[in-house]
C-alpha atoms as a PDB file:
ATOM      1  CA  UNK A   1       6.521 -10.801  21.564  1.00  0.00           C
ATOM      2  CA  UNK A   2       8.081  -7.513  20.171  1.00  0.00           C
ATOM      3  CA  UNK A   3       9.856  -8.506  16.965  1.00  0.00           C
ATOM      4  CA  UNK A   4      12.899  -6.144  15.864  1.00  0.00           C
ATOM      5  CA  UNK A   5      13.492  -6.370  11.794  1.00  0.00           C
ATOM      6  CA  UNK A   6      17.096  -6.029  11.038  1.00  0.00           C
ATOM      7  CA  UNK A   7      17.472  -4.499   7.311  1.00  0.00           C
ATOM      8  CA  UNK A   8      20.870  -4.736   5.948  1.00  0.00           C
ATOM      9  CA  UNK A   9      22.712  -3.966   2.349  1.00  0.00           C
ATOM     10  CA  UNK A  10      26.044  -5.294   1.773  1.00  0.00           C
ATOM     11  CA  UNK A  11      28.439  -5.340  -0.883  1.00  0.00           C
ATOM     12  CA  UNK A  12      31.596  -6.799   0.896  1.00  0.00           C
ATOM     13  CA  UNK A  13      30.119  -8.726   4.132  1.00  0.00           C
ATOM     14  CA  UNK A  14      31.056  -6.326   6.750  1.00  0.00           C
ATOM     15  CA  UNK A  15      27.189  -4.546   6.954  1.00  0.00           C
ATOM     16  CA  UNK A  16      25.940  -7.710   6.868  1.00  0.00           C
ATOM     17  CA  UNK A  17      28.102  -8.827   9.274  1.00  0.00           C
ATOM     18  CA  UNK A  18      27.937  -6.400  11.825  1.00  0.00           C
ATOM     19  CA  UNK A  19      23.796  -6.800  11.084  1.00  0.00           C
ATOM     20  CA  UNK A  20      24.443 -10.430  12.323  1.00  0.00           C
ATOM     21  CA  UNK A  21      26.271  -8.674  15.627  1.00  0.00           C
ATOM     22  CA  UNK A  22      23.625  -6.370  16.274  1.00  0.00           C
ATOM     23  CA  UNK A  23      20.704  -9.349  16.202  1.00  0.00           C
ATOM     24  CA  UNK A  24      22.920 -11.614  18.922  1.00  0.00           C
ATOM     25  CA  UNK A  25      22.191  -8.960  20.838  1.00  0.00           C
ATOM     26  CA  UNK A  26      18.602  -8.314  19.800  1.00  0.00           C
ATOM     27  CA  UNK A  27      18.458 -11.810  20.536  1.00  0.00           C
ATOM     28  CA  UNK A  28      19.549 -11.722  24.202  1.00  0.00           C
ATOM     29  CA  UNK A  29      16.668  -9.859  25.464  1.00  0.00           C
ATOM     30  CA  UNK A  30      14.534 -11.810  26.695  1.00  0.00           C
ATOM     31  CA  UNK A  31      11.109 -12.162  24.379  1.00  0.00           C
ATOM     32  CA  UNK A  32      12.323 -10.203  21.727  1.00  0.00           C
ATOM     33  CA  UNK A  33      12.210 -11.576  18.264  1.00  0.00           C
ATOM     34  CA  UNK A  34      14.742 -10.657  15.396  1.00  0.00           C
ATOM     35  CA  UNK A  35      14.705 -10.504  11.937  1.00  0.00           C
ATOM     36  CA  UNK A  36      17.103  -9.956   9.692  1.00  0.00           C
ATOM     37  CA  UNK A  37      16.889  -9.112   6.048  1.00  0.00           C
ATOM     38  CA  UNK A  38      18.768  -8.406   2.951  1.00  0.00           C
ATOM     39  CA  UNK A  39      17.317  -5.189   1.623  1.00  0.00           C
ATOM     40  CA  UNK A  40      16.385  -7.099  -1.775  1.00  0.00           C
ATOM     41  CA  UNK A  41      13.984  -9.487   0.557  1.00  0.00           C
ATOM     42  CA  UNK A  42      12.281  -6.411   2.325  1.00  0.00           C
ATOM     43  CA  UNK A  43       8.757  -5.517   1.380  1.00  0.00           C
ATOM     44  CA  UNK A  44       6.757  -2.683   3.073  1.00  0.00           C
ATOM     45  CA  UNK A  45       4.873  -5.612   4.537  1.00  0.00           C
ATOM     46  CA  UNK A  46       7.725  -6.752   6.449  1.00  0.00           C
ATOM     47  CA  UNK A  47       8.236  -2.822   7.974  1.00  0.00           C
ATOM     48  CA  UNK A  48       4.744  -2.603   9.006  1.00  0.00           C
ATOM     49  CA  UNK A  49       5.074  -6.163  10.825  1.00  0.00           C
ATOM     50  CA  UNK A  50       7.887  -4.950  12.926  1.00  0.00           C
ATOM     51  CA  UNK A  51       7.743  -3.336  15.958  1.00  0.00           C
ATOM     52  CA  UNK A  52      11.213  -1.959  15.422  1.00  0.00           C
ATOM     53  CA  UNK A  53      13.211  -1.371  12.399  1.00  0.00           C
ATOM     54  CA  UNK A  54      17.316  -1.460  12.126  1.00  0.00           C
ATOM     55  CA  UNK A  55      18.839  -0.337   8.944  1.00  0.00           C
ATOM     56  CA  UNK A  56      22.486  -1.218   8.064  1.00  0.00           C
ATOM     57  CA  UNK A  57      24.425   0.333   5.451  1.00  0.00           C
ATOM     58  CA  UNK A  58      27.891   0.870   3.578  1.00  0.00           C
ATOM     59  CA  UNK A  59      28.891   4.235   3.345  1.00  0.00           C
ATOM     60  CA  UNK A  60      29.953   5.498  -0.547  1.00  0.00           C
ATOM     61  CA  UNK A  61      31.666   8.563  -0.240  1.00  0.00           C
ATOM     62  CA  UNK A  62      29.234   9.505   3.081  1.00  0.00           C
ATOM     63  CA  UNK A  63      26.286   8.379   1.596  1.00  0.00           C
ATOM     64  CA  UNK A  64      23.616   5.353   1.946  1.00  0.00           C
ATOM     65  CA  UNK A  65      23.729   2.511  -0.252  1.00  0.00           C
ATOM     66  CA  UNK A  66      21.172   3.218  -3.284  1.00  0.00           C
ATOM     67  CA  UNK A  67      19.210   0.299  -2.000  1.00  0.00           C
ATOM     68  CA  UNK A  68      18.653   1.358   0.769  1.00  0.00           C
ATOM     69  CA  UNK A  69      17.934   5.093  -0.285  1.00  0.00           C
ATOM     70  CA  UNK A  70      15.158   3.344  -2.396  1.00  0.00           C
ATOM     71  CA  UNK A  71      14.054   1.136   0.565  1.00  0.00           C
ATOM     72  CA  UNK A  72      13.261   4.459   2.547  1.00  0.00           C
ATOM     73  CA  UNK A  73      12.106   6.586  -0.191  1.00  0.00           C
ATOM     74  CA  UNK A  74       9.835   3.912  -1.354  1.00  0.00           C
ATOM     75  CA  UNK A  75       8.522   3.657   2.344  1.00  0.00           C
ATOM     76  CA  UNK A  76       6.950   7.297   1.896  1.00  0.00           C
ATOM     77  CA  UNK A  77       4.007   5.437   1.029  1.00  0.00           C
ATOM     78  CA  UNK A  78       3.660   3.897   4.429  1.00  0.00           C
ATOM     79  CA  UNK A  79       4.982   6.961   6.076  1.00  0.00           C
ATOM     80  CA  UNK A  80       2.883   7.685   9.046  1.00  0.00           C
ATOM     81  CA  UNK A  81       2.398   3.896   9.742  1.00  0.00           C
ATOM     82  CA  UNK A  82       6.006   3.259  10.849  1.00  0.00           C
ATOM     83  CA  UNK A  83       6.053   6.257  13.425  1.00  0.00           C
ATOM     84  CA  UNK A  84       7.571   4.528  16.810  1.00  0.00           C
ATOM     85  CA  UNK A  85       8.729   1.997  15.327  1.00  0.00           C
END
């Protein structure tokens, strides 16, 4: 069963809830497992595991949340595991 990790940072609720829209429909396909994470509960493990990542973020001024800037920078070290996923 392909599971899809949904990694989400949110400072007001709306990331996190459009996270929760995106995994109801995750959800509806049939045999597809979802995830979904607060980028403070994400380990590299938990990338690796997935067979397909989502990342949700606020937008400061057109950036990524520093979270989840760290969450990808930090996943250098994993780098050319996560290719296709």
């Amino acid at each position: 069963m392909p599971t899809v990790l949904i990694v989400y940072d949110s400072r007001t609720g709306n990331t996190e809830r459009a996270a929760e829209l995106v995994a109801e429909g995750v959800r509806e396909v049939e045999g597809a497992k979802c995830i979904v994470k607060r980028v403070d509960d994400v380990s590299l493990d938990d990338l690796l595991n997935a067979d397909g990542i989502i990342i949700g973020s606020p937008t400061y001024y057109g950036l990524m949340s520093a979270k989840i800037k760290r969450l990808i920078d930090d996943s250098v070290e994993i780098h050319g595991r996560l290719e296709g996923k």
